[in-house]
Protein backbone atom coordinates (compact mmCIF):
# COMPACT_ATOMS: atom_id res chain seq x y z
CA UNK A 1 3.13 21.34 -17.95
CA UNK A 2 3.67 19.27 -14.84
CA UNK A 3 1.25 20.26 -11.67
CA UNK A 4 2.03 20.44 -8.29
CA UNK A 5 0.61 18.52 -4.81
CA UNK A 6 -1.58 21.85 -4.21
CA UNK A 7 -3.50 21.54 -8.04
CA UNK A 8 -5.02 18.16 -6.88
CA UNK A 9 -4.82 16.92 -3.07
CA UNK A 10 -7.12 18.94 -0.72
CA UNK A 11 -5.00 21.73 1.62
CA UNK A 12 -5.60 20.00 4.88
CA UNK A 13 -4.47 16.84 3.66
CA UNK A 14 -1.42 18.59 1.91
CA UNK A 15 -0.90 20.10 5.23
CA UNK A 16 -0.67 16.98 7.74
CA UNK A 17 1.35 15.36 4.91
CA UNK A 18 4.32 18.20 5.04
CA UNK A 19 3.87 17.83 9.16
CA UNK A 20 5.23 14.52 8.44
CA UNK A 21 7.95 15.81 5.90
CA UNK A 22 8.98 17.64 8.46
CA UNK A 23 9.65 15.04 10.96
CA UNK A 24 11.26 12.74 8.37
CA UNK A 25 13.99 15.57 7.74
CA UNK A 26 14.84 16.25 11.48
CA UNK A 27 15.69 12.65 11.80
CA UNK A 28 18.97 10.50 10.18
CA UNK A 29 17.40 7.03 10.86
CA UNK A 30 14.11 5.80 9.83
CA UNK A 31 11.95 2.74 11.66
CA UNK A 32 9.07 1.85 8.47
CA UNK A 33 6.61 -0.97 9.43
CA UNK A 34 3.90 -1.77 6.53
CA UNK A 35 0.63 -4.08 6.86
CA UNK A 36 1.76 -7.02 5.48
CA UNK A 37 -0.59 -7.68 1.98
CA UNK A 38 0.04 -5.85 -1.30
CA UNK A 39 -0.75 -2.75 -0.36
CA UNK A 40 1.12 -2.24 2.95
CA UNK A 41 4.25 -3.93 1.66
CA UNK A 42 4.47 -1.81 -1.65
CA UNK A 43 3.42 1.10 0.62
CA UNK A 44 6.92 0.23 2.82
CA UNK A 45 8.75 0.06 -0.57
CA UNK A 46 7.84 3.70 -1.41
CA UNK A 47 9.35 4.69 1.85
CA UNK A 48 12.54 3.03 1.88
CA UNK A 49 13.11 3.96 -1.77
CA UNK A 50 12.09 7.65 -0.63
CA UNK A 51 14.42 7.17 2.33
CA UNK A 52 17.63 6.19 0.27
CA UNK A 53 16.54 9.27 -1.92
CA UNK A 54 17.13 11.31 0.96
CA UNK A 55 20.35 9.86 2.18
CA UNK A 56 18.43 8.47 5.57
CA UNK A 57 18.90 5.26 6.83
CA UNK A 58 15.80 2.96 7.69
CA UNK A 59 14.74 -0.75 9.06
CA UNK A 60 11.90 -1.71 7.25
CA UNK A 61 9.63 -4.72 7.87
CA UNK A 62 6.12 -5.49 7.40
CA UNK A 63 3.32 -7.06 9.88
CA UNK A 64 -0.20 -8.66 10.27
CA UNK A 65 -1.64 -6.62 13.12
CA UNK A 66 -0.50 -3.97 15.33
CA UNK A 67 -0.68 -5.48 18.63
CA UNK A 68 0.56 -5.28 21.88
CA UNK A 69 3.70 -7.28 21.09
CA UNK A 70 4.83 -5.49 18.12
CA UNK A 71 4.46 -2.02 20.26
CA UNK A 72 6.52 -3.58 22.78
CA UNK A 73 9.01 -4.49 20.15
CA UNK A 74 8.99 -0.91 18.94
CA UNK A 75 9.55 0.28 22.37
CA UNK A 76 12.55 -1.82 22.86
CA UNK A 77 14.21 -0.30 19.80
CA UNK A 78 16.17 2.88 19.76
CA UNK A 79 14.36 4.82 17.25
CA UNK A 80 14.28 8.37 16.01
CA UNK A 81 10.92 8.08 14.24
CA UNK A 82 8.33 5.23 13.22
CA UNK A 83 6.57 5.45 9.92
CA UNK A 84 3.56 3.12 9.65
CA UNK A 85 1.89 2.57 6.53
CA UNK A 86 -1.20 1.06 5.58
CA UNK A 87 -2.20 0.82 9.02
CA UNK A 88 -2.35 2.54 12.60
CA UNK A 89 -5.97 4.64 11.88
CA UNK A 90 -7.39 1.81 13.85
CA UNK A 91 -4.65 1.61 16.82
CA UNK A 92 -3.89 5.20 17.65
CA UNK A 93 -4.13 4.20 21.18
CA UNK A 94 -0.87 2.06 21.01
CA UNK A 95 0.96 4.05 18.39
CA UNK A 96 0.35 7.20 20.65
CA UNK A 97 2.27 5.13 23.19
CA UNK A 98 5.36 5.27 21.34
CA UNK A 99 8.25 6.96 23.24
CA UNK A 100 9.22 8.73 19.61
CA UNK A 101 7.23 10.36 17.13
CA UNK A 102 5.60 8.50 14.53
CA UNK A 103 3.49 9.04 11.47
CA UNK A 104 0.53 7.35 10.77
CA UNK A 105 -0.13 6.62 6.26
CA UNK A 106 -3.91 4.76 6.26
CA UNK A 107 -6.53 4.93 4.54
CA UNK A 108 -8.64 2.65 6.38
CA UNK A 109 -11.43 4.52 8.04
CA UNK A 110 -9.97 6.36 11.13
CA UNK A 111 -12.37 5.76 14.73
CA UNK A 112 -10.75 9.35 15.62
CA UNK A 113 -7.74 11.56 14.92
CA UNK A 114 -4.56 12.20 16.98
CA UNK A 115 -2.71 15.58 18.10
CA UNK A 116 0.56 13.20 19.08
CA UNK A 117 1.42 11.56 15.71
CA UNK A 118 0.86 12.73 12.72
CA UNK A 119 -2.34 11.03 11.44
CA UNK A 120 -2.41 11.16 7.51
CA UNK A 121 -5.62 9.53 6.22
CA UNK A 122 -7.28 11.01 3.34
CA UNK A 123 -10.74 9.90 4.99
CA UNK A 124 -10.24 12.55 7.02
CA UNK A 125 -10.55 15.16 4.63
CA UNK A 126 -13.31 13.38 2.88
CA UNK A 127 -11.43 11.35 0.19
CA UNK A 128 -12.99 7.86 -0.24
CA UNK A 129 -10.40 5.23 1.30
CA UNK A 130 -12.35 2.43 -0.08
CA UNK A 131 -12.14 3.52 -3.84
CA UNK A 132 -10.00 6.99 -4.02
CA UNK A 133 -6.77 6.34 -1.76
CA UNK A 134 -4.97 3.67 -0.58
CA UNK A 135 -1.99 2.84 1.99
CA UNK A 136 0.36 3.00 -1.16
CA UNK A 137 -0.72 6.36 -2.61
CA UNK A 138 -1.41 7.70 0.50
CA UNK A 139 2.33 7.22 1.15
CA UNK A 140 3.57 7.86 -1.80
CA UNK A 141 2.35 11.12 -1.38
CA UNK A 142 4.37 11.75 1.48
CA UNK A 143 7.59 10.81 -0.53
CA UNK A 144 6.17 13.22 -3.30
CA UNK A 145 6.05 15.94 -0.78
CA UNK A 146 9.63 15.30 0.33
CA UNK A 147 11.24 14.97 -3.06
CA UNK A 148 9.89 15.97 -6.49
CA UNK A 149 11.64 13.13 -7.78
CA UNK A 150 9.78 10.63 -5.90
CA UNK A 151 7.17 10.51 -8.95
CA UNK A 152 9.11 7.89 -10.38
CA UNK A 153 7.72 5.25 -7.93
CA UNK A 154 4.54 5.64 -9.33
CA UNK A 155 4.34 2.08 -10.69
CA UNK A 156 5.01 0.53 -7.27
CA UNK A 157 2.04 2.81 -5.80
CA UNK A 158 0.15 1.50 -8.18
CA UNK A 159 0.53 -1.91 -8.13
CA UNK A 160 -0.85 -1.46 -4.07
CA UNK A 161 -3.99 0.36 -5.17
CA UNK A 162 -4.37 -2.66 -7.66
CA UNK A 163 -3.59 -4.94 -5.05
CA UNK A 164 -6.24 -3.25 -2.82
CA UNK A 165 -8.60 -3.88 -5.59
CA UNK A 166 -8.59 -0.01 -6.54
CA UNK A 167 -8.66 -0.25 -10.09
CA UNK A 168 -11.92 -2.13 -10.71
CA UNK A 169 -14.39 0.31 -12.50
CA UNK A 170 -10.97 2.60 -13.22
CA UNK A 171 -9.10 4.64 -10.91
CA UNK A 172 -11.23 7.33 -9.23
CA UNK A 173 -10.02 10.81 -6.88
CA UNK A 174 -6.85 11.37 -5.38
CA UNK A 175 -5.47 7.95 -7.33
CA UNK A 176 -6.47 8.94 -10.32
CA UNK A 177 -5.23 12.12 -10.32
CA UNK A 178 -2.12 11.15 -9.26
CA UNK A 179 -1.67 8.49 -11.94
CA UNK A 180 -2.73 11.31 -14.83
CA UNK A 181 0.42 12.93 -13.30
CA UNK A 182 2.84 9.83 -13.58
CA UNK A 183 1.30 9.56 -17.15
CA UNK A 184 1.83 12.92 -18.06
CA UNK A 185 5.34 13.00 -16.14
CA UNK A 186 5.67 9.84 -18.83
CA UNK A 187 6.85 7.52 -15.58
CA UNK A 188 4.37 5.44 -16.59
CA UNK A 189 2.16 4.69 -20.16
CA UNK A 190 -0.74 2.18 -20.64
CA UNK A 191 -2.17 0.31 -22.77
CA UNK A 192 -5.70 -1.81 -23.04
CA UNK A 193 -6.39 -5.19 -24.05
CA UNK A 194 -7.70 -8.25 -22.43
CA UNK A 195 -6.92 -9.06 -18.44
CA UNK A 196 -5.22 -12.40 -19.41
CA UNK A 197 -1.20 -13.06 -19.09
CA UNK A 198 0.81 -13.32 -21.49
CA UNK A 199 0.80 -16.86 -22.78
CA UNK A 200 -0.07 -19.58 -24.79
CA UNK A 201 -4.76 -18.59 -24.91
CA UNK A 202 -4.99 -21.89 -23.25
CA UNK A 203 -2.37 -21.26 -20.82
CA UNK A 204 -3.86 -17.80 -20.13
CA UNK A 205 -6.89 -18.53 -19.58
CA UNK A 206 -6.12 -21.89 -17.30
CA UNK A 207 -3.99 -19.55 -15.06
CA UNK A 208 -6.97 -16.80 -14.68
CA UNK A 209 -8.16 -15.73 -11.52
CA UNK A 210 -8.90 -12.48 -12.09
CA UNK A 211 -10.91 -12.59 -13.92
CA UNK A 212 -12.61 -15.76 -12.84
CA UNK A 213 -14.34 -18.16 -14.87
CA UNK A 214 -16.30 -21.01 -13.35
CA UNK A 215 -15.38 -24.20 -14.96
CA UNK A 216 -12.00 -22.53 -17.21
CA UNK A 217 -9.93 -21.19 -14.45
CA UNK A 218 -7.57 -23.52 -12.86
CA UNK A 219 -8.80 -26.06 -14.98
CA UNK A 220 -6.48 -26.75 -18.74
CA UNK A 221 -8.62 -29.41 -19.92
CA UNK A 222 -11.79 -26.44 -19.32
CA UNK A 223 -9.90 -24.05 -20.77
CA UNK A 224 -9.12 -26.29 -24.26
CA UNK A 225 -12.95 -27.27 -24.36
CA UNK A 226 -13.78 -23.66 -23.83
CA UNK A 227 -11.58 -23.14 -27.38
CA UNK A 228 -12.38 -25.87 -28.92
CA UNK A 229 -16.20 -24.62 -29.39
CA UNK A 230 -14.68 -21.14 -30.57
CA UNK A 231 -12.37 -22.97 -33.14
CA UNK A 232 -9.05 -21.03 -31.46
CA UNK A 233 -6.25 -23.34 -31.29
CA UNK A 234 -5.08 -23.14 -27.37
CA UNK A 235 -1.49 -23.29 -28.60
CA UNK A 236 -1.51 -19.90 -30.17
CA UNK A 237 -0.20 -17.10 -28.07
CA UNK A 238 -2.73 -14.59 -26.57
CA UNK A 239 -0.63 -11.52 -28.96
CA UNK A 240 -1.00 -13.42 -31.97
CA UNK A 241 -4.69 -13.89 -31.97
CA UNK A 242 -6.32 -12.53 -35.39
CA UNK A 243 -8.52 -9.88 -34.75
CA UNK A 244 -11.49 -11.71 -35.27
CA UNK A 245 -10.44 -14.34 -32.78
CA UNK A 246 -9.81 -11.84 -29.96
CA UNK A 247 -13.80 -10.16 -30.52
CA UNK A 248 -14.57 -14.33 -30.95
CA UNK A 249 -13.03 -14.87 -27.54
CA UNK A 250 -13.36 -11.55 -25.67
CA UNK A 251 -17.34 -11.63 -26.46
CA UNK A 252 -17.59 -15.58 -25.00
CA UNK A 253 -15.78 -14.57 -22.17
CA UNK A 254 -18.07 -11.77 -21.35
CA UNK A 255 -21.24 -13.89 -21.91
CA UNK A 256 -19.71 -16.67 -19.49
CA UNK A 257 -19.40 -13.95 -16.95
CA UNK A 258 -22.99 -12.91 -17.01
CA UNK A 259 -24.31 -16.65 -16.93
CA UNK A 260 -22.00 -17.55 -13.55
CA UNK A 261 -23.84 -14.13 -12.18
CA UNK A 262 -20.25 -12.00 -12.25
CA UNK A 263 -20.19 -8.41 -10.88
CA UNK A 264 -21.11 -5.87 -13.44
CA UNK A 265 -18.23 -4.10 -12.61
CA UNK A 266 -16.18 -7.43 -12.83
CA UNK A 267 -17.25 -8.04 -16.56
CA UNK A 268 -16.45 -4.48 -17.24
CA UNK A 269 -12.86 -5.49 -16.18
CA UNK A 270 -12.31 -8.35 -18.79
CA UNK A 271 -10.83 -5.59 -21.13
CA UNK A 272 -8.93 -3.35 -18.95
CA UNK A 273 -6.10 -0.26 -19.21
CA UNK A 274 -2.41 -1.99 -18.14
CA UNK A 275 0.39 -0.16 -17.09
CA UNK A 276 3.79 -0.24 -17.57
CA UNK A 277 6.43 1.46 -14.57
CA UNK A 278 8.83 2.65 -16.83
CA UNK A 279 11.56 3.16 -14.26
CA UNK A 280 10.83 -0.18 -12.90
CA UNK A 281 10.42 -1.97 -16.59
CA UNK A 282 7.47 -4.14 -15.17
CA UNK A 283 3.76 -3.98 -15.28
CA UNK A 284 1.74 -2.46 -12.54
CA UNK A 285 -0.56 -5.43 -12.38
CA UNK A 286 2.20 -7.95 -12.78
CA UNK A 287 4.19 -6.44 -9.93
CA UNK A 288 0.93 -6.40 -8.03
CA UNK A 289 -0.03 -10.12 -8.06
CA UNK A 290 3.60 -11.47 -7.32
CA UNK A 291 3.59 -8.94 -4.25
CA UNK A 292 0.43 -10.77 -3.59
CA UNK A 293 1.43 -14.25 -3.79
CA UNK A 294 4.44 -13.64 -1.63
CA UNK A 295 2.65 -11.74 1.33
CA UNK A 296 0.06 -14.58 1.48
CA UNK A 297 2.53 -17.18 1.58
CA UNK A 298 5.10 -15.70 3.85
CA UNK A 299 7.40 -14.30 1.67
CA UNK A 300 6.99 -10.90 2.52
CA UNK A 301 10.79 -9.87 2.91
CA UNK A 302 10.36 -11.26 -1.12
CA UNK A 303 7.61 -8.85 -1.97
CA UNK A 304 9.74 -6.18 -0.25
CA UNK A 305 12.40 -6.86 -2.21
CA UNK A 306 10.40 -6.94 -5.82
CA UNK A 307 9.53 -3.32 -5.38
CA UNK A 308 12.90 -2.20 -4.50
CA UNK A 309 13.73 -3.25 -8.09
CA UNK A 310 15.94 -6.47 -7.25
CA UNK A 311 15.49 -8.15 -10.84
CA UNK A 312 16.91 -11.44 -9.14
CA UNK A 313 13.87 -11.69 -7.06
CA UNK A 314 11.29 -11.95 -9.45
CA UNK A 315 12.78 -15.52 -10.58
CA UNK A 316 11.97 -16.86 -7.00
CA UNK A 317 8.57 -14.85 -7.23
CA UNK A 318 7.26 -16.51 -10.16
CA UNK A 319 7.51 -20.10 -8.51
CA UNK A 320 6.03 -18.59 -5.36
CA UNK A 321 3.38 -16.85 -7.61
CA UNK A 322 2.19 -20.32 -9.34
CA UNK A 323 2.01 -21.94 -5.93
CA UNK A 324 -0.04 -19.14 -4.60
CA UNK A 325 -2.48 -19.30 -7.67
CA UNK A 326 -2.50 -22.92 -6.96
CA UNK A 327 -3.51 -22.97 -3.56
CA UNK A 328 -6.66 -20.70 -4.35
CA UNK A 329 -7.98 -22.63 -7.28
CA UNK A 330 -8.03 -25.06 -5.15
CA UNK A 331 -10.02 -23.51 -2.27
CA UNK A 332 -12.20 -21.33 -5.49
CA UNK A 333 -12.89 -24.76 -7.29
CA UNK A 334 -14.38 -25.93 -3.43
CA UNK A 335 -16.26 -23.23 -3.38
CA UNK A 336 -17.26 -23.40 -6.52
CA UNK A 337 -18.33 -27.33 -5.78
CA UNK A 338 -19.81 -27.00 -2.38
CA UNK A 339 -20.62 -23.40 -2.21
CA UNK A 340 -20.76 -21.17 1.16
CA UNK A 341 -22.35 -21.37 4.41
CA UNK A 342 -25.47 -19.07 4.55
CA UNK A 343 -27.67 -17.11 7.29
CA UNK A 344 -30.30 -14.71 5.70
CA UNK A 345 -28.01 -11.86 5.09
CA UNK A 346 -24.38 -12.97 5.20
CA UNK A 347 -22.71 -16.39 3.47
CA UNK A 348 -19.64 -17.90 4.89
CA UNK A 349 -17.27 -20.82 4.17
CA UNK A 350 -13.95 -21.60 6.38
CA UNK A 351 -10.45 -21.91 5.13
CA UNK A 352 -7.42 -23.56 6.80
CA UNK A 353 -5.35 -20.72 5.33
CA UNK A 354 -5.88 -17.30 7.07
CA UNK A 355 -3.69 -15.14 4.55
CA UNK A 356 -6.30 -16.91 1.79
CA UNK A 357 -9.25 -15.97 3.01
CA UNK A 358 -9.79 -12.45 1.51
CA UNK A 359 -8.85 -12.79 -1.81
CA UNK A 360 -10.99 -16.16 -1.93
CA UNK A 361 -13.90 -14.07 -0.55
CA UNK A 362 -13.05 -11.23 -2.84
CA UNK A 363 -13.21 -13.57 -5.95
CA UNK A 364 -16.07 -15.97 -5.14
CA UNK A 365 -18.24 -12.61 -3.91
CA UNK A 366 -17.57 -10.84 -7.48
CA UNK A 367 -17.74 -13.59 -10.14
CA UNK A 368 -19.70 -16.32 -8.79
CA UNK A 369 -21.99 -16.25 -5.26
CA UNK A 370 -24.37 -14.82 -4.10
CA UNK A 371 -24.13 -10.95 -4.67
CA UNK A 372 -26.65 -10.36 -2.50
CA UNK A 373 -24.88 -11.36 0.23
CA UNK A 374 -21.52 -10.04 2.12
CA UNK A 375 -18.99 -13.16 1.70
CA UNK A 376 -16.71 -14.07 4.79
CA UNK A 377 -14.05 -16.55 4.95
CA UNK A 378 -13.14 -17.76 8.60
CA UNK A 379 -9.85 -19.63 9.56
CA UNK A 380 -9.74 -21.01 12.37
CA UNK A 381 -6.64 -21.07 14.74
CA UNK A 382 -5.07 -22.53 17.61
CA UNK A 383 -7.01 -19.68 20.09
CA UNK A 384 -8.72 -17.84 17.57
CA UNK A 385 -10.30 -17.43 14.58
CA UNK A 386 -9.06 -14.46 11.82
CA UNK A 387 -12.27 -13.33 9.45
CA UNK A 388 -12.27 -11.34 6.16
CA UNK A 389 -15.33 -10.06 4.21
CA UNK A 390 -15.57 -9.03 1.20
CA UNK A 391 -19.03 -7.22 -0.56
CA UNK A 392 -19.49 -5.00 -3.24
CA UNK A 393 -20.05 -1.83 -4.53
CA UNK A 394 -24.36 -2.15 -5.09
CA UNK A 395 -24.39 -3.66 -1.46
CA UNK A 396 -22.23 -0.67 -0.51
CA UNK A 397 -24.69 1.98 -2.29
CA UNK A 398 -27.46 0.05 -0.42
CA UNK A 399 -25.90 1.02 3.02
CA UNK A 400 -23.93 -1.91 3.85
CA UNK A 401 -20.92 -0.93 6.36
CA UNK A 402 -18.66 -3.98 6.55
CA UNK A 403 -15.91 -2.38 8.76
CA UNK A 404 -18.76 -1.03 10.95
CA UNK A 405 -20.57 -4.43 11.19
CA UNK A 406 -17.27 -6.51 11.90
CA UNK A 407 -16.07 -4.21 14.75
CA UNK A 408 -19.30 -4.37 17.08
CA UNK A 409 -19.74 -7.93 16.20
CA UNK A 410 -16.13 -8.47 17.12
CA UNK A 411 -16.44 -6.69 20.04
CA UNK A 412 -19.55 -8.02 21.63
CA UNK A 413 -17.36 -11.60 21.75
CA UNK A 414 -14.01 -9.98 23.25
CA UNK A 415 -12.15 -9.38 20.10
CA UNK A 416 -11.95 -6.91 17.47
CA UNK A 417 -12.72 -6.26 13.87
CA UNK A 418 -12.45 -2.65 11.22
CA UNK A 419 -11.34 -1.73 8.11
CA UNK A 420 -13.45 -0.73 4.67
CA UNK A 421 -17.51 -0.59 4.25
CA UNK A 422 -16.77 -2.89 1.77
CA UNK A 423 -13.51 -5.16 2.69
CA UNK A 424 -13.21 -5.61 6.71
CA UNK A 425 -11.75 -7.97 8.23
CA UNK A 426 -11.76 -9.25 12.47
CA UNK A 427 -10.40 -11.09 15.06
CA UNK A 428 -12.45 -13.06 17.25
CA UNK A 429 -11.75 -15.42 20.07
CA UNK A 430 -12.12 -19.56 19.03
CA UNK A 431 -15.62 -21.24 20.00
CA UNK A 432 -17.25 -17.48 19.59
CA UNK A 433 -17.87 -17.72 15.53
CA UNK A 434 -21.39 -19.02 16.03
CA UNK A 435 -22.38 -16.17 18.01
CA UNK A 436 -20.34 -13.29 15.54
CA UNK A 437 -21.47 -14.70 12.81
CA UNK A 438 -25.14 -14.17 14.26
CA UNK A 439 -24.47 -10.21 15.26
CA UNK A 440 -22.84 -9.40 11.87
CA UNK A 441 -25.82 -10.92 10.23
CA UNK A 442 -28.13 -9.00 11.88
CA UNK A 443 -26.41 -6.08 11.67
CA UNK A 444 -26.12 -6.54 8.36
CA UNK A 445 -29.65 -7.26 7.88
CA UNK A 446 -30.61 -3.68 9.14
CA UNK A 447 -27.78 -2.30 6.97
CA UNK A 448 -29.51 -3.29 4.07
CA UNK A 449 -33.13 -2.77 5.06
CA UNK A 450 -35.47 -0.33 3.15
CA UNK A 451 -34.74 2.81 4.08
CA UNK A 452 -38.24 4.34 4.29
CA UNK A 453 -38.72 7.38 2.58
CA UNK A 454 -38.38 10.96 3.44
């Protein structure tokens, strides 16, 4: 029997999301503006698919930042009512200075709420925005709430929480309990096997990045000596394995996990749950990584148009997919070579590719440095320098608050920094890394001090 909003998402919440339903249907013409990664852009999807549903018509487009040029831009535009998704917790200031109403969809942790937009973040109401909700379901809860029907989108919802890294350890709160519905609503079904693509077991693993093995990924020739010691014949594809080579394989995989020091969590994830979007005939995770590729590499009008279901598009994707894999082996292997910058609490390395930086620091921080450390990528630019960090969950447990950490770093140097305790990311101004670096390492080191005992 299917369930309703009220049998899972928290009153309040339920409440501030039908303030926004209630905007959406006084209005005939929709401005939506997403953060521009996998999350934010499939998060933008939901709402112009939702928007078609209900016979409104929208301009969507996605961005880095909300700054003072894009508000400008907003204000310059004649528009009934502006929808941001996946971001706006952290710049109520400017959104309140709007001259329409607007609706705020985050689930980054909110500074404050607002009584002049409608603020919906699940952190609010004490749902975990780091593991539990993300822009996409967060969103795609407001289309739920405006049309029953909407529950067909679940796979693109998905693929953002897997794109936010969501899934690791299994889907957990609100997201889970919204995907149970989609399951049960048979929108989408799963299955389990190994986290490789579909391929050729050499190809497969060669192409791996997540799961990342040091040595194998990015690397054929690795890959086919990798084999070779297992007696599997790289040509034979990854279905067609005998079950005795798939334990062979899946059990040398794990082991080379634990000796390059991978996340617990990240070894759990070798042999993971997959699912398949029925209305969208693609898999979550597949749809996912070519939104990723495209965001990072500036196709995000691309990624946009993936999870509006233009088939066409995912030809174009799958070149821009290999090139983005391509580009972080390449910066991975480095690391990998070189290895990271490192203060006593924090490690570092710098990347001429700003859109790169997080999911190289997200990678290198759960399969193969330091886990004892918070990772940060830096990319310097022409007047300043963009930083992500990544950690993980033990650091996490242990107190670490990256989003906290960034921000008064950021702002002790003139710039400014937020997100997730354990993904943040900050903007500082060129010629003051030295100096942030230094603050978010001490702050960092207090984070993670011994707590003395009650």
């Amino acid at each position: 029997m299917a369930r309703s909003l009220a049998d899972f998402v928290p009153k309040e919440l339920l409440d501030r999301v039908r303030k926004g339903v209630a905007l959406v249907e006084g209005v005939s013409h929709v401005r939506i503006l997403g953060h521009y990664d996998p999350d934010g852009t499939t998060s933008a999807a939901v709402l112009a698919r939702a928007m078609t549903r209900a016979g409104k018509a929208f301009h969507a487009s996605t961005s880095t930042v909300i700054d003072e040029r894009l508000v400008a831009r907003l204000k310059e535009e004649t528009n009934e009512l502006v929808i941001l998704s996946d971001m706006g917790s952290n710049q109520l200031d400017r959104v309140e200075g709007l001259p329409c109403p607007a609706i705020v969809l985050d689930h980054h942790a909110p500074p404050r709420d607002s009584e002049k937009v409608v603020h919906v973040n699940p952190a609010l109401f004490g749902i975990d925005g780091t593991r539990e909700a993300c822009g996409a379901t967060t969103t795609w809860l407001l289309a739920l709430a405006l049309d029953e029907r909407n529950w067909d989108l679940a796979g693109v919802a998905m693929a953002g929480a897997i794109g936010d890294m969501q899934h690791l350890g299994g889907f957990a709160g609100m997201n889970a309990a919204l995907f149970e519905e989609a399951l049960a609503r048979k929108v989408l079904s799963r299955e389990r096997g190994l986290a490789l693509v579909s391929a050729p077991v050499g190809e497969a693993l060669a192409r791996c990045i997540v799961p990342y093995f040091v040595g194998v990924s990015g690397r054929p020739e690795g890959g086919r000596r990798f084999l070779e010691e297992l007696k599997i014949d790289p040509q034979v594809p990854l279905a067609e394995l005998v079950p005795e080579e798939r334990r062979r394989l899946t059990s040398a995989l794990a082991l080379q996990l634990l000796k390059q020091g991978a996340d617990a969590e990240a070894v759990e994830a070798l042999v993971k749950e997959r699912y398949w979007a029925t209305p969208d005939d693609v898999f979550a995770d597949d749809l996912s990584a070519y939104v990723d590729g495209c965001a990072r590499l500036g196709y995000e009008g691309l990624g946009l148009s993936l999870c509006l279901g233009d088939k066409e598009a995912f030809a174009r994707a799958e070149a821009i997919r290999k090139e983005f894999d391509d580009r972080l082996f390449a910066y991975l292997h480095k690391l990998e070579a070189e290895g990271p910058f490192a203060k006593k609490h924090i490690q570092f390395f710098y990347t001429d590719e700003a859109s790169l930086a997080g999911s190289v620091a997200q990678i290198g921080m759960n399969y193969f440095l330091d886990p004892l450390k918070p990772t940060l990528g830096l990319s310097v630019m022409d007047r300043s320098t963009k930083v992500s960090a990544r950690a993980t969950k033990p650091l996490v447990a242990r107190g670490l608050d990256l989003a906290v950490a960034l921000r008064e770093a950021a702002r002790e140097v003139g710039g400014e920094g937020g997100g997730h305790n354990i993904a943040s990311g900050a903007t500082v101004p060129k010629g003051k890394e030295e100096k942030f670096l230094t603050l978010v390492d001490e702050t960092v080191g207090r984070q993670l001090a011994p707590k003395p005992e009650a």
